[in-house]
C-alpha atoms as a PDB file:
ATOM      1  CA  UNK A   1      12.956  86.118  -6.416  1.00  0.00           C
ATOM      2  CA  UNK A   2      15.615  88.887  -7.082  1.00  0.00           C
ATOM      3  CA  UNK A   3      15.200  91.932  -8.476  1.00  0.00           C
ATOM      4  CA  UNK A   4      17.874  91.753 -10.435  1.00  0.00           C
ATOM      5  CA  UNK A   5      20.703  89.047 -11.768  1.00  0.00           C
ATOM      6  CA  UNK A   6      23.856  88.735  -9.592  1.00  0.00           C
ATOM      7  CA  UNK A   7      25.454  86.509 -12.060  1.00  0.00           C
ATOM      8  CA  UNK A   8      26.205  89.682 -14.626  1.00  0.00           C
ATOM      9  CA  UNK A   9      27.841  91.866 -12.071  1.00  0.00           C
ATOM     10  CA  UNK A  10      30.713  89.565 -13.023  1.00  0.00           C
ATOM     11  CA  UNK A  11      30.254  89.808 -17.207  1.00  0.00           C
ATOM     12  CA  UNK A  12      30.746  93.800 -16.660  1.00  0.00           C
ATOM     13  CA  UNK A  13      34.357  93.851 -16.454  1.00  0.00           C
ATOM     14  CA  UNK A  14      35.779  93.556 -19.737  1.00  0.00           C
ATOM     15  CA  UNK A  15      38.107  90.555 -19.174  1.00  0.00           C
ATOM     16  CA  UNK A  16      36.775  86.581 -19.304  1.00  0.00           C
ATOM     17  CA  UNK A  17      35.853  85.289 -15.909  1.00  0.00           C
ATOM     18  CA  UNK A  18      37.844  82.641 -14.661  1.00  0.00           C
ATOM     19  CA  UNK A  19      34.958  80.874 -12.954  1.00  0.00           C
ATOM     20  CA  UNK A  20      33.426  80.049 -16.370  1.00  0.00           C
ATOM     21  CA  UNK A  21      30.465  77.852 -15.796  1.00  0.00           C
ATOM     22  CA  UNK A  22      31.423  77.326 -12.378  1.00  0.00           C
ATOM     23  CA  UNK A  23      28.215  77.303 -10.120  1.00  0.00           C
ATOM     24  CA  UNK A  24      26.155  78.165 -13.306  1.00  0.00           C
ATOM     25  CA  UNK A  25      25.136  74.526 -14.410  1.00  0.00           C
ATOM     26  CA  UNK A  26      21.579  74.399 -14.963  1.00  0.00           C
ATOM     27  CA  UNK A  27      20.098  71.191 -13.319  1.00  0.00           C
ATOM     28  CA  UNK A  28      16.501  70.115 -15.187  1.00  0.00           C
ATOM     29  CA  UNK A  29      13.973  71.029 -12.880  1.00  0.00           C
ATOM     30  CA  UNK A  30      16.262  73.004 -10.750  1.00  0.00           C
ATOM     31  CA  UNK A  31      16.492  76.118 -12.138  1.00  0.00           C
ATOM     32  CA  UNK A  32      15.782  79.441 -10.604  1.00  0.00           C
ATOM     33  CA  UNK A  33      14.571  81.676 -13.114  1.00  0.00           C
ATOM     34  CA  UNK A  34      15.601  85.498 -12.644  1.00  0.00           C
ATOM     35  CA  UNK A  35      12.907  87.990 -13.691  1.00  0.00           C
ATOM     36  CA  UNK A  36      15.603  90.271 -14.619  1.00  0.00           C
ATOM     37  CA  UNK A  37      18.331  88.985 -16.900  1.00  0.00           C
ATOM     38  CA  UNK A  38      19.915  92.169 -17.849  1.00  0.00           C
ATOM     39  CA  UNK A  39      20.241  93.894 -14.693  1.00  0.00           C
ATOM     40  CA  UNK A  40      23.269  93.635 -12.414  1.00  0.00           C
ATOM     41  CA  UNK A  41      21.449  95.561  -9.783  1.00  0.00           C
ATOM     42  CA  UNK A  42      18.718  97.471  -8.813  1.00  0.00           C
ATOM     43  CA  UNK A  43      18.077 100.737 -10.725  1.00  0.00           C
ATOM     44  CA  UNK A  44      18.057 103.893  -8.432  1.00  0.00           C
ATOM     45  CA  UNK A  45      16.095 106.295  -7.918  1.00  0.00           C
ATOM     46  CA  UNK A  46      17.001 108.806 -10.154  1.00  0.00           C
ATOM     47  CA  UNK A  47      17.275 105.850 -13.006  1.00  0.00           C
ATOM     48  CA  UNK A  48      13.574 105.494 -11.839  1.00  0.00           C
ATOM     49  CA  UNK A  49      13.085 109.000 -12.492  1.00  0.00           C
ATOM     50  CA  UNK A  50      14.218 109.165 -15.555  1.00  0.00           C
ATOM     51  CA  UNK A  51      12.684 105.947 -16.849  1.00  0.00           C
ATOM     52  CA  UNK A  52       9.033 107.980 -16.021  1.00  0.00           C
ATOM     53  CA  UNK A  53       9.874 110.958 -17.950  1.00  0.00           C
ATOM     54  CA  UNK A  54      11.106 109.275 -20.676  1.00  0.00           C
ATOM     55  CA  UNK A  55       7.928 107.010 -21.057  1.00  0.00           C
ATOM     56  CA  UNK A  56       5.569 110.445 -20.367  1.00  0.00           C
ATOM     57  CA  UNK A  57       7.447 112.168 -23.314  1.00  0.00           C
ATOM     58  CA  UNK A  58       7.647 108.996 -25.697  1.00  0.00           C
ATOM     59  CA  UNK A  59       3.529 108.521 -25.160  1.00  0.00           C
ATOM     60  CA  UNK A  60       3.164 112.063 -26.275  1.00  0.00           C
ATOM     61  CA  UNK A  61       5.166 111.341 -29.652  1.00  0.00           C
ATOM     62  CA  UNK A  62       8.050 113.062 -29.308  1.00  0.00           C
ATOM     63  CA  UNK A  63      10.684 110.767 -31.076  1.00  0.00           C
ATOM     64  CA  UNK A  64      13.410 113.562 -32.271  1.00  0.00           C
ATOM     65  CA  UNK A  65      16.838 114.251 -30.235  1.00  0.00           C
ATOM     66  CA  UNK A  66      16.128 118.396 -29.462  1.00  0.00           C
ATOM     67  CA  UNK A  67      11.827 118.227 -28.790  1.00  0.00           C
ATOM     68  CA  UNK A  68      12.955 115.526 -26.675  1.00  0.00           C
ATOM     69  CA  UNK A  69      15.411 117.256 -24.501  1.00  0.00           C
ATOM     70  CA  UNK A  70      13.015 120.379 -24.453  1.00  0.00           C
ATOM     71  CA  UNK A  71      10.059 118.209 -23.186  1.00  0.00           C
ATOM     72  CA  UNK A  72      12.392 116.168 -20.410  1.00  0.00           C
ATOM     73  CA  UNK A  73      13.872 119.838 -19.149  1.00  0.00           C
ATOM     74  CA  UNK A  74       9.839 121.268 -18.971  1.00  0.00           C
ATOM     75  CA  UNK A  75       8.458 118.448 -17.305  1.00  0.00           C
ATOM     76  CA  UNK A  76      11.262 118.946 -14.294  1.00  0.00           C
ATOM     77  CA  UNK A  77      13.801 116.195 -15.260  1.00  0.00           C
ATOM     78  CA  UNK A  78      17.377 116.584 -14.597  1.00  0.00           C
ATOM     79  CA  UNK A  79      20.724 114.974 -14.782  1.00  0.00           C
ATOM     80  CA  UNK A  80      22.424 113.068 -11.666  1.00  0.00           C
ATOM     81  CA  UNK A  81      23.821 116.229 -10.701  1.00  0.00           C
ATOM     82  CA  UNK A  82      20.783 118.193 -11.156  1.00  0.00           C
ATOM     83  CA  UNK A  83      21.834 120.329 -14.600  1.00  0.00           C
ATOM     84  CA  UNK A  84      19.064 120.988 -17.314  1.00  0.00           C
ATOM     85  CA  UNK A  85      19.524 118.368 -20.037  1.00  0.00           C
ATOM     86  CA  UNK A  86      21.571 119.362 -23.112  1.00  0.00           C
ATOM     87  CA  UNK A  87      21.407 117.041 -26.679  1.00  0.00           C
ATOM     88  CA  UNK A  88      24.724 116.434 -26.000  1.00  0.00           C
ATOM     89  CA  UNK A  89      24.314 115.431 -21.901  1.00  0.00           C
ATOM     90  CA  UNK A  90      21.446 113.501 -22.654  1.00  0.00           C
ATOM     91  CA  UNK A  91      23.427 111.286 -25.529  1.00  0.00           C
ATOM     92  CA  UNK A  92      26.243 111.084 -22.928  1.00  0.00           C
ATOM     93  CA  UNK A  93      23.787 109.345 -20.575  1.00  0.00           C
ATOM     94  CA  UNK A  94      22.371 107.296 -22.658  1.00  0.00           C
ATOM     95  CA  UNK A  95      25.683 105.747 -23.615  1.00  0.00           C
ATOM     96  CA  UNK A  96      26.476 105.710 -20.181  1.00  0.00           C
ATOM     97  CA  UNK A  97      23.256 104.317 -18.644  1.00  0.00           C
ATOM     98  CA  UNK A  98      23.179 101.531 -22.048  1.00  0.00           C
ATOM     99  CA  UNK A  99      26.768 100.680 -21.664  1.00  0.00           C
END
């Protein structure tokens, strides 16, 4: 079973495949089922990272933009290229990291 679904590498350009359906015909009974449907790959390690602080400052309650950003910079969390997160660095990844 893969960790993640090769088939959507291919949905992430932003023009139609030309393959459409080809190869993707589900037989009954013969269907793999992929654990992870929205994934195109695996997440790295500083996705990983940043997963676990999120959840750790989330579980204490802190829901708002700024206490957020102050919580993910104190527990040692950075950006890819190591900065302190900003409101406005931390929106940029999010939009970045969701698409």
């Amino acid at each position: 079973m893969t960790d993640y679904n090769p088939k959507l590498a291919t949905w992430l350009k932003n023009e139609p495949s030309t393959d459409a359906g080809i190869n993707n015909i589900q037989v009954p009974g013969k269907t793999e089922t992929i654990i992870w449907q929205t994934r195109h790959r695996e997440p790295s390690r500083y996705e990983q990272s940043l997963v676990e602080h999120l959840v750790a400052v989330f579980s204490i309650g802190i829901v708002e933009l700024e206490p957020l950003v102050e919580a993910m910079n104190a527990r040692g969390s950075r950006t890819e290229s190591g900065e302190r997160w900003s409101a406005e660095s931390f929106q940029a990844e999010m939009a970045r990291l969701g698409y």
